[in-house]
C-alpha atoms as a PDB file:
ATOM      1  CA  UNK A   1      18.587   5.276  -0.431  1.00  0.00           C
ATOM      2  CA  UNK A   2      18.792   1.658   0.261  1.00  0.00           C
ATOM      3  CA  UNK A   3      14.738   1.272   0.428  1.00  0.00           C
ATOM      4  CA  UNK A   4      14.164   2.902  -2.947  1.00  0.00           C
ATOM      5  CA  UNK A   5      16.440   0.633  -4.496  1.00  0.00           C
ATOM      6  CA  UNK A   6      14.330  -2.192  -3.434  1.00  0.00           C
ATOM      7  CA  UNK A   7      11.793  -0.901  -4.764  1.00  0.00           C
ATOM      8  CA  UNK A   8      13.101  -1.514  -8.167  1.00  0.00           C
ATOM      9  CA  UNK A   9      12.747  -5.143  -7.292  1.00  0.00           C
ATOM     10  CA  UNK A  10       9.392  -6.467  -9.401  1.00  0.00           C
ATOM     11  CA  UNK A  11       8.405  -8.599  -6.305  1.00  0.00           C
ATOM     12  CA  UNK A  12       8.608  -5.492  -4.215  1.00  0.00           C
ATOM     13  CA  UNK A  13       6.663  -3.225  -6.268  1.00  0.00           C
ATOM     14  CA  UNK A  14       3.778  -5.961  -6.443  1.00  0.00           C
ATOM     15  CA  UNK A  15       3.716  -5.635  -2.450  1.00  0.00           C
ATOM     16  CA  UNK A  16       4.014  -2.121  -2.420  1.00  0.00           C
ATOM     17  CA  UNK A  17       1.058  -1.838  -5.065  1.00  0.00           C
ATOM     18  CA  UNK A  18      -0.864  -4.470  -3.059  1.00  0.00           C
ATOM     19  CA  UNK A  19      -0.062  -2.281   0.455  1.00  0.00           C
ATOM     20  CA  UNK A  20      -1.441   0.523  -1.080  1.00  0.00           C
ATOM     21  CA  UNK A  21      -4.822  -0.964  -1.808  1.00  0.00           C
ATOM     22  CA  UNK A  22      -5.253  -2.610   1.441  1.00  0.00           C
ATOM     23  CA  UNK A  23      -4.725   1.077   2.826  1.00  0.00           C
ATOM     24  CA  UNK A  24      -7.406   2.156   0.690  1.00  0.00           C
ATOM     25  CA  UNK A  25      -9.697  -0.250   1.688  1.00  0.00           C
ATOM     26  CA  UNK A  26      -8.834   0.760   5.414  1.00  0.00           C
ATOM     27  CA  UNK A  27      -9.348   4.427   4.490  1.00  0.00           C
ATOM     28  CA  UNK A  28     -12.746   3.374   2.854  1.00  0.00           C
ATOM     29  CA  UNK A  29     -14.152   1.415   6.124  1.00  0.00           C
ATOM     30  CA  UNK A  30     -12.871   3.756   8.419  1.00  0.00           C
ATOM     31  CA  UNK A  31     -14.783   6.819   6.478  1.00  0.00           C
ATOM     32  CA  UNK A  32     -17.872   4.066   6.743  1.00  0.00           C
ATOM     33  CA  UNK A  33     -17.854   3.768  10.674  1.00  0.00           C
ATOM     34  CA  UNK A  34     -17.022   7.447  11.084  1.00  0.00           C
ATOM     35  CA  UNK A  35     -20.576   8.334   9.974  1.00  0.00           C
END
């Protein structure tokens, strides 16, 4: 799988990490305004 693969990149995994957390945060604020 061509997407995988750049995942191996460094650059990529950084932004993939960095995705990931800004999901989280998302995940946290929308768990705040659902109460």
């Amino acid at each position: 799988d061509g997407f995988e693969c750049l995942l191996t990149e460094p650059e990529d995994r950084s932004w993939y990490r960095d995705g990931n957390d800004v999901i989280v945060e998302l995940n946290r604020l929308l768990e705040l305004t659902a109460k």
